[in-house]
PDB file of N, CA and C in Angstrom:
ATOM      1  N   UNK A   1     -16.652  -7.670 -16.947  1.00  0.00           N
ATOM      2  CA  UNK A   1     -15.430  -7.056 -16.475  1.00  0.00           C
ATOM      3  C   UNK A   1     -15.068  -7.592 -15.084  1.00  0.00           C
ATOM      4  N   UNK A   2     -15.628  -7.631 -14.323  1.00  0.00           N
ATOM      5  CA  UNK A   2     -15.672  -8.231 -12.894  1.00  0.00           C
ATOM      6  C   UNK A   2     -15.274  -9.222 -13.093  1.00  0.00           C
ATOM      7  N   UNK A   3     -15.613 -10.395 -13.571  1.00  0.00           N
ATOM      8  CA  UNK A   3     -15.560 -11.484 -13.445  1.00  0.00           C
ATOM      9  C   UNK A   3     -13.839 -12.025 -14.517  1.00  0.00           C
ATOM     10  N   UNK A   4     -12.965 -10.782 -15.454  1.00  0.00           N
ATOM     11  CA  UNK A   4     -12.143 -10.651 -16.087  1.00  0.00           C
ATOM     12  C   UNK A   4     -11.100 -10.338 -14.540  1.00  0.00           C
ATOM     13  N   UNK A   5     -11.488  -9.656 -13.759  1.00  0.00           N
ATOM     14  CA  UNK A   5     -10.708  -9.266 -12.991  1.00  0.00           C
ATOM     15  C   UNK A   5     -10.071 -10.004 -11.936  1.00  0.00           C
ATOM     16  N   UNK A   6     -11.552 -10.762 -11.400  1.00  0.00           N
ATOM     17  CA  UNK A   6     -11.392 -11.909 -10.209  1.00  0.00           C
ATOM     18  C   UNK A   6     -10.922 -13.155 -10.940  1.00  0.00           C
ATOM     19  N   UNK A   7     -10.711 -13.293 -12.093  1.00  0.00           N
ATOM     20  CA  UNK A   7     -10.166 -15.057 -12.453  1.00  0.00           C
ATOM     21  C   UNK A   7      -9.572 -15.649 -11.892  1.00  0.00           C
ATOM     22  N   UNK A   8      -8.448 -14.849 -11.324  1.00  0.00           N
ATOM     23  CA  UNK A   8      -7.557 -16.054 -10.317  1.00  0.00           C
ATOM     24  C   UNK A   8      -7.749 -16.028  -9.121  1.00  0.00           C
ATOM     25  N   UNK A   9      -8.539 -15.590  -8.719  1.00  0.00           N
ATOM     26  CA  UNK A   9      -9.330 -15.848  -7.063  1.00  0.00           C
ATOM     27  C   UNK A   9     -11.072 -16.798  -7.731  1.00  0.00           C
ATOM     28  N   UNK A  10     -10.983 -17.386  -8.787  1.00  0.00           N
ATOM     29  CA  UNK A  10     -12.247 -17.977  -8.976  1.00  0.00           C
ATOM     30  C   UNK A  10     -12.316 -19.482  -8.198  1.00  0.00           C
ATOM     31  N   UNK A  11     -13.404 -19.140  -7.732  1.00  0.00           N
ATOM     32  CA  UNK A  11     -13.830 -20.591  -6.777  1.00  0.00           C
ATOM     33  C   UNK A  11     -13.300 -20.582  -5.328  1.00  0.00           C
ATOM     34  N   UNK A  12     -12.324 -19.761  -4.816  1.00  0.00           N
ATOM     35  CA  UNK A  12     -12.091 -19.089  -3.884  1.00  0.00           C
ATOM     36  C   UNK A  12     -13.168 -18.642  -2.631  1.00  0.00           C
ATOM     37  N   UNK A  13     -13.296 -18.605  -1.575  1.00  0.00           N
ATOM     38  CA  UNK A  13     -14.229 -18.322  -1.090  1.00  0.00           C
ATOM     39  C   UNK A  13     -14.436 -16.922  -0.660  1.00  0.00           C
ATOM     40  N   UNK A  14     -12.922 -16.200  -0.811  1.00  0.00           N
ATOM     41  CA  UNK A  14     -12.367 -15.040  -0.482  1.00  0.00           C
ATOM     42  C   UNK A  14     -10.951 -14.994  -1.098  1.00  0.00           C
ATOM     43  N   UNK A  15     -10.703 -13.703  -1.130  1.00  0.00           N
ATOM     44  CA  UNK A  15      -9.637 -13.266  -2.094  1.00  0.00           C
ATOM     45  C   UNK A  15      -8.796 -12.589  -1.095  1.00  0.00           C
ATOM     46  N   UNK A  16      -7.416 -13.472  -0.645  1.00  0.00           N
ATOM     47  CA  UNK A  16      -6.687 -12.763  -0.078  1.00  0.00           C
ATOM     48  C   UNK A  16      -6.083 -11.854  -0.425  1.00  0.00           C
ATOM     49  N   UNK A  17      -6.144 -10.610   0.786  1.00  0.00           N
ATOM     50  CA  UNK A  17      -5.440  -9.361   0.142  1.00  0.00           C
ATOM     51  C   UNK A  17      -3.941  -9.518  -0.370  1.00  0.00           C
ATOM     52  N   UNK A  18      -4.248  -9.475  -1.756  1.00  0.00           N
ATOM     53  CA  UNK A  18      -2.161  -8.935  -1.856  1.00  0.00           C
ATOM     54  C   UNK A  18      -1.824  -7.647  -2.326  1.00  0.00           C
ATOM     55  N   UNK A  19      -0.688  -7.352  -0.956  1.00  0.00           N
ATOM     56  CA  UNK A  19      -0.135  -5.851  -1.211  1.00  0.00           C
ATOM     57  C   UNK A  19       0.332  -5.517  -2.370  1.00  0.00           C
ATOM     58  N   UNK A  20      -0.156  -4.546  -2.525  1.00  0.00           N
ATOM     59  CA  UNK A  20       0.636  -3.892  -3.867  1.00  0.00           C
ATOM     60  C   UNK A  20       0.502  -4.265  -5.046  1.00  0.00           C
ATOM     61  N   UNK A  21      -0.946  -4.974  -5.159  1.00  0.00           N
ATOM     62  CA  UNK A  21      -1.400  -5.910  -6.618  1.00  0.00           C
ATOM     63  C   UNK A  21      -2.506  -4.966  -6.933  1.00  0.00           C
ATOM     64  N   UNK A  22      -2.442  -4.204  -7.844  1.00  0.00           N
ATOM     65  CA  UNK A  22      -3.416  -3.392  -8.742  1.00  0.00           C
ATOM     66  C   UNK A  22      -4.835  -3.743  -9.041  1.00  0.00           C
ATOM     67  N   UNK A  23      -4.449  -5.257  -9.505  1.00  0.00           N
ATOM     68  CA  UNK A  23      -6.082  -5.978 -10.216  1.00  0.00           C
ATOM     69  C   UNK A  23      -6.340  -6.620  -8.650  1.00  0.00           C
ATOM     70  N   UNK A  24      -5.793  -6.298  -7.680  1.00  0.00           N
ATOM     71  CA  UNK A  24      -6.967  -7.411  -6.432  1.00  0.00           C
ATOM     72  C   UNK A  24      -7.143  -5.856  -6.141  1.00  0.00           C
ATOM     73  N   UNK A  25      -7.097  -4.427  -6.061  1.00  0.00           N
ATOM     74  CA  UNK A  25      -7.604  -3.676  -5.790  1.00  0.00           C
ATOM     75  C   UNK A  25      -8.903  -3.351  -6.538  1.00  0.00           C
ATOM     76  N   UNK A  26      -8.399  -3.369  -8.060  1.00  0.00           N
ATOM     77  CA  UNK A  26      -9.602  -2.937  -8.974  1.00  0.00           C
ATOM     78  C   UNK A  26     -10.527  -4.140  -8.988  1.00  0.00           C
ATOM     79  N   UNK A  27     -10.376  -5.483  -8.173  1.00  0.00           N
ATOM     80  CA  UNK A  27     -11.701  -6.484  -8.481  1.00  0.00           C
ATOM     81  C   UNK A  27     -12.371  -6.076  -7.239  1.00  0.00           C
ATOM     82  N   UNK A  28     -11.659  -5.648  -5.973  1.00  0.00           N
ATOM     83  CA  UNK A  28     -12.471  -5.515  -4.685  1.00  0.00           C
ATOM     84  C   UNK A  28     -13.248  -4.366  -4.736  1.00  0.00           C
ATOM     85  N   UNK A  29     -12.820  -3.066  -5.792  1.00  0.00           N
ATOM     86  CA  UNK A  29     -13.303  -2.099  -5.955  1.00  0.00           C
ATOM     87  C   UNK A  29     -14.986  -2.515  -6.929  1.00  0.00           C
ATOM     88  N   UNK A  30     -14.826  -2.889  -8.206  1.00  0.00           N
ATOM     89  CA  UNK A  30     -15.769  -3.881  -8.963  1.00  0.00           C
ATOM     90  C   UNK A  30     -17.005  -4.740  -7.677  1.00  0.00           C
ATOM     91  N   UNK A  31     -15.888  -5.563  -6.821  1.00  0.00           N
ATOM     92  CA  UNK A  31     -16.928  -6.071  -5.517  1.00  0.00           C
ATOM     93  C   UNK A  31     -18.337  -4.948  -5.275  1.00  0.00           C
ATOM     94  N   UNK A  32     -17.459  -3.943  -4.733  1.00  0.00           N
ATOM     95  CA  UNK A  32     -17.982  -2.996  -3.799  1.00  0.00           C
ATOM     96  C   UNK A  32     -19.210  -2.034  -4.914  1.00  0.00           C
ATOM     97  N   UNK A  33     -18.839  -1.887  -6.341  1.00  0.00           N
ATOM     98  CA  UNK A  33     -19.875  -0.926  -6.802  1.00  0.00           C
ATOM     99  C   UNK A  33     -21.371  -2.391  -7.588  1.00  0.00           C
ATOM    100  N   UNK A  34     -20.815  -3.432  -7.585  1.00  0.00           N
ATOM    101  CA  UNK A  34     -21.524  -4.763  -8.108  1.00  0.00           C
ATOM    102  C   UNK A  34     -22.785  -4.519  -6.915  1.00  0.00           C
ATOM    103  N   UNK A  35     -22.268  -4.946  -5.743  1.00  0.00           N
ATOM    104  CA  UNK A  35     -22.838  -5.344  -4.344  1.00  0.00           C
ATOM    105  C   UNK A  35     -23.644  -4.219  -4.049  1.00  0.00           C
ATOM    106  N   UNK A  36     -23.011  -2.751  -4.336  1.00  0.00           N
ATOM    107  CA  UNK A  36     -23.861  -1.523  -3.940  1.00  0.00           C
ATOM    108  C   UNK A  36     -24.957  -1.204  -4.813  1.00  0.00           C
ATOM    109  N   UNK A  37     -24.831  -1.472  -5.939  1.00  0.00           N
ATOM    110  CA  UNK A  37     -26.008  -1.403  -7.202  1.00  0.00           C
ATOM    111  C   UNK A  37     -26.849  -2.296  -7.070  1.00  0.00           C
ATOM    112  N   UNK A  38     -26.646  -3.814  -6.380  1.00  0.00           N
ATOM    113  CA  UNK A  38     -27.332  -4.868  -6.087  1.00  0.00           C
ATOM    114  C   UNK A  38     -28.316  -4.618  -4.991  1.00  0.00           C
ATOM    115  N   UNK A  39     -27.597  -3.853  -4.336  1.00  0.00           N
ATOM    116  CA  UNK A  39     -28.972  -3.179  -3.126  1.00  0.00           C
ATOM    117  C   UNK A  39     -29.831  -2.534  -3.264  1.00  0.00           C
ATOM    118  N   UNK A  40     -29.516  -1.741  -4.612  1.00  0.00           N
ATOM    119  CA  UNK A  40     -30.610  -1.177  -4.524  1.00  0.00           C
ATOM    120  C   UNK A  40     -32.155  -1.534  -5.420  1.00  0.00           C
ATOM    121  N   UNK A  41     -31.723  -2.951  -6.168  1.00  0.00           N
ATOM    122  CA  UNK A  41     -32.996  -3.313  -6.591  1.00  0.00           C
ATOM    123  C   UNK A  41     -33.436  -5.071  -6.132  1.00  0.00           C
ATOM    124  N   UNK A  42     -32.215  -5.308  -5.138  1.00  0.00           N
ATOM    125  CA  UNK A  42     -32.710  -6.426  -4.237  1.00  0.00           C
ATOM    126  C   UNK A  42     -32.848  -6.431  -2.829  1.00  0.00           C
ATOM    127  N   UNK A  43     -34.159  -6.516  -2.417  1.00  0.00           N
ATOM    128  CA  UNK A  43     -34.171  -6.724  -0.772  1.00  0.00           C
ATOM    129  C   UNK A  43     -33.701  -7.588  -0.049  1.00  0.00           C
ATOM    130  N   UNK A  44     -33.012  -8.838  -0.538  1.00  0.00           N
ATOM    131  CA  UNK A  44     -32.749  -9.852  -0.173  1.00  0.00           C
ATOM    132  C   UNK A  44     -30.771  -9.857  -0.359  1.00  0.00           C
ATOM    133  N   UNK A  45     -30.497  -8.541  -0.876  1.00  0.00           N
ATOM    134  CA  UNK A  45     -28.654  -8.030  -0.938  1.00  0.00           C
ATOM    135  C   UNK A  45     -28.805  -7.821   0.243  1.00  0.00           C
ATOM    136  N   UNK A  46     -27.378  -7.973   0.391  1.00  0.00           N
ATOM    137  CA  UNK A  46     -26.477  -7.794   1.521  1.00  0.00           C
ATOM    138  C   UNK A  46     -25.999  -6.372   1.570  1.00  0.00           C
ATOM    139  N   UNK A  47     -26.349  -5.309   2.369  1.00  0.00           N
ATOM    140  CA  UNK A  47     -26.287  -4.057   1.772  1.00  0.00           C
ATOM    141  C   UNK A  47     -24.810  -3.331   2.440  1.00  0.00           C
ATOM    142  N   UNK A  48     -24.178  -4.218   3.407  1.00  0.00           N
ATOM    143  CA  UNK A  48     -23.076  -3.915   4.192  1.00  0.00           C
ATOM    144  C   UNK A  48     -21.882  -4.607   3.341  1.00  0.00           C
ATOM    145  N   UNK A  49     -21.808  -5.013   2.327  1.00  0.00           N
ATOM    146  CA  UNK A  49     -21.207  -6.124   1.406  1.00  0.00           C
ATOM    147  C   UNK A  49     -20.356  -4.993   0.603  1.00  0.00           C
ATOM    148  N   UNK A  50     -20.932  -4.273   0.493  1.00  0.00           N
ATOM    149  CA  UNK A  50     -20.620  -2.886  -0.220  1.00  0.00           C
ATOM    150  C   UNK A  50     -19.536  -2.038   0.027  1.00  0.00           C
ATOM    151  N   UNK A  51     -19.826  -1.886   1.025  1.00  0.00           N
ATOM    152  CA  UNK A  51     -18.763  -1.107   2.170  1.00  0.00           C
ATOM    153  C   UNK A  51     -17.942  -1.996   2.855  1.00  0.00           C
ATOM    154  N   UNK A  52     -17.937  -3.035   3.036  1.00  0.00           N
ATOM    155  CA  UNK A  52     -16.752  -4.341   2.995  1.00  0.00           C
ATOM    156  C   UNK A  52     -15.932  -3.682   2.180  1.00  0.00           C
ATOM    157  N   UNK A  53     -16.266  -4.078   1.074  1.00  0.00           N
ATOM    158  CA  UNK A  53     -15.317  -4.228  -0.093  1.00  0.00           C
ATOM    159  C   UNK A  53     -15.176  -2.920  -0.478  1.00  0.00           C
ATOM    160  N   UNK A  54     -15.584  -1.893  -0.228  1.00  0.00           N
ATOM    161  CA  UNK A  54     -14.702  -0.449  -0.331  1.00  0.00           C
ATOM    162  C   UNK A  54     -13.973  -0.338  -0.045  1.00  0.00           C
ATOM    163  N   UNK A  55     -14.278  -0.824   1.566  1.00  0.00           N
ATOM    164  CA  UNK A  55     -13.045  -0.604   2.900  1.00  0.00           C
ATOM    165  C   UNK A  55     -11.791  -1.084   2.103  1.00  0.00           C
ATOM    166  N   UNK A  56     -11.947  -2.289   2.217  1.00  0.00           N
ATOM    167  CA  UNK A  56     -10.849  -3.306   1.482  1.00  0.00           C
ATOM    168  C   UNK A  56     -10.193  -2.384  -0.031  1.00  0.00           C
ATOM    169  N   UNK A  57     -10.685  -1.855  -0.836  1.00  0.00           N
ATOM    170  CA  UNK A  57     -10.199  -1.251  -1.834  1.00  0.00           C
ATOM    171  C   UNK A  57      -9.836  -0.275  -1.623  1.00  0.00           C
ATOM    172  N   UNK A  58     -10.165   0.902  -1.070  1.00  0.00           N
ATOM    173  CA  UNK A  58     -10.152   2.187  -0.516  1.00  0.00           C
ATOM    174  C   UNK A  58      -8.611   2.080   0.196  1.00  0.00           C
ATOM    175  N   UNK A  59      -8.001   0.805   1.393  1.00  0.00           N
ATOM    176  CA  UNK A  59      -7.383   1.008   2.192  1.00  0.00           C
ATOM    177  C   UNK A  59      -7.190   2.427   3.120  1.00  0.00           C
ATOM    178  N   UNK A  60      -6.009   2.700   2.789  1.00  0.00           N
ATOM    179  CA  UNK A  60      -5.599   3.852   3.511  1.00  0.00           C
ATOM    180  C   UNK A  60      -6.630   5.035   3.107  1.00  0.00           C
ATOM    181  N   UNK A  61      -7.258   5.445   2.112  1.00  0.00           N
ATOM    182  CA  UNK A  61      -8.030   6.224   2.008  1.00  0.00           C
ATOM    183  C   UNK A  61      -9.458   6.335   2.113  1.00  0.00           C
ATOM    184  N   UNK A  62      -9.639   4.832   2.882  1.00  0.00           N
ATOM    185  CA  UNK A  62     -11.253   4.395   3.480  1.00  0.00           C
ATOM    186  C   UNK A  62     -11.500   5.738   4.639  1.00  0.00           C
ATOM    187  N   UNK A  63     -10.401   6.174   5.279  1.00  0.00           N
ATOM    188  CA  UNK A  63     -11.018   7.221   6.645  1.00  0.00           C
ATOM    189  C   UNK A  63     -11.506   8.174   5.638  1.00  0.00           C
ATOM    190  N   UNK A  64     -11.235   9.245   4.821  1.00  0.00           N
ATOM    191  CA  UNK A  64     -11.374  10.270   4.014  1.00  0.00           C
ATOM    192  C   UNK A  64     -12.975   9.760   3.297  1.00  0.00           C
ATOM    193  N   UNK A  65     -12.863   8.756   2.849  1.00  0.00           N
ATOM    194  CA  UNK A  65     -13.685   8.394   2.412  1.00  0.00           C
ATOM    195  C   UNK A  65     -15.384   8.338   2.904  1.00  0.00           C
ATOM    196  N   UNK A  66     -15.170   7.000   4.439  1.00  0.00           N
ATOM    197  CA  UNK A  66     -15.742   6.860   5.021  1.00  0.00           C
ATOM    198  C   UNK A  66     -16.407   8.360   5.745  1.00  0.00           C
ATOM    199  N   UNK A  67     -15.623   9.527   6.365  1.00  0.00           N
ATOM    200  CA  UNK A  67     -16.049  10.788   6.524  1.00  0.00           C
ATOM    201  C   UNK A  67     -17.092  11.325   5.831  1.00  0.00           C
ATOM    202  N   UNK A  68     -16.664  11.281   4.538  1.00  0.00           N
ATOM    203  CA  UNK A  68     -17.356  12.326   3.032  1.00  0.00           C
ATOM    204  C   UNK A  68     -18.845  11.440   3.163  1.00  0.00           C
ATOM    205  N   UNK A  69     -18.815  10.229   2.870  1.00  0.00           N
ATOM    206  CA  UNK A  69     -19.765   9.483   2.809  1.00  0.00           C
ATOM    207  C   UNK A  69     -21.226   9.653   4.743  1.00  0.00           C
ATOM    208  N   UNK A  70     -20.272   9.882   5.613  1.00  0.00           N
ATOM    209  CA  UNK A  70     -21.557  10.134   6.598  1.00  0.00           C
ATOM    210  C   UNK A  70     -22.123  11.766   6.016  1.00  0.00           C
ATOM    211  N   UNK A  71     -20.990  12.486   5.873  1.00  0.00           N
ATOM    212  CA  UNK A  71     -21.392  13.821   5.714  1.00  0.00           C
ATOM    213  C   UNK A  71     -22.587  14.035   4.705  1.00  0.00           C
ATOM    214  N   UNK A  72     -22.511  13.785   3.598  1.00  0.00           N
ATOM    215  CA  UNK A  72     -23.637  12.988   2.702  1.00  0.00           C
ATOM    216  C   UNK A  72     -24.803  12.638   3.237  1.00  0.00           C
ATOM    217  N   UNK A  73     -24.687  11.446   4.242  1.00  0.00           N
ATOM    218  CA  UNK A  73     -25.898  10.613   4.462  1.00  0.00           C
ATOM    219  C   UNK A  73     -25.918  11.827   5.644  1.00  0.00           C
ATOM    220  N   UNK A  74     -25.621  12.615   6.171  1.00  0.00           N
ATOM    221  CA  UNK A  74     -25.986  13.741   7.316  1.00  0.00           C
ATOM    222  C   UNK A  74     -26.735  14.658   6.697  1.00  0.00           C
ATOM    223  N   UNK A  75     -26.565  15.096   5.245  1.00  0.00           N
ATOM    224  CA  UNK A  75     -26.917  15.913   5.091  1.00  0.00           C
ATOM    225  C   UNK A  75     -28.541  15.763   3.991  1.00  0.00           C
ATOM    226  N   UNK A  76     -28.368  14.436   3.680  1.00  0.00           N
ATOM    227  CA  UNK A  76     -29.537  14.025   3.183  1.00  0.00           C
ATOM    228  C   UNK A  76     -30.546  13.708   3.886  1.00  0.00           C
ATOM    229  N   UNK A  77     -30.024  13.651   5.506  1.00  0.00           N
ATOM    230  CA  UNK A  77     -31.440  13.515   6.283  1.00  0.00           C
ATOM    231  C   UNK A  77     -32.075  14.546   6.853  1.00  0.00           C
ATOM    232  N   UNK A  78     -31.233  15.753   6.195  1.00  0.00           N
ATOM    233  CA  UNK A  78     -32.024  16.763   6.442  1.00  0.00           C
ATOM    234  C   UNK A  78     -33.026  17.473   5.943  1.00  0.00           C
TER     235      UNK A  78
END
């Protein structure tokens, strides 16, 4: 599916953002849960790769997001 999504950014080194394009949201989104699942059974992932590409998908709703997500990791270190 990922790789259905990114086709026309293939070979690309990066996928410029375009506004208001649905499938570069849903491949950066794909990025971000690929990269985050990848961390957790490789030590050698990039574990900030993740949250890149949220940010980037998320846009305007990365602050809301980003919030919920410390509150979480706040409350799991307790």
């Amino acid at each position: 599916m990922h790789e259905s999504l990114g086709g026309r950014w293939e070979g690309r080194p990066f996928a410029v953002r375009e506004q208001d394009d649905q499938q570069w949201r849903r491949w950066v989104a794909a990025n971000a849960v690929r990269h985050g699942l990848r961390s957790v059974s490789d030590a050698a992932a990039s574990h900030l790769s993740a949250l890149t590409y949220a940010r980037e998908a998320l846009d305007g709703d990365w602050a809301a997001f980003r919030t919920r997500l410390c509150q979480l990791i706040d409350r799991s270190a307790r």
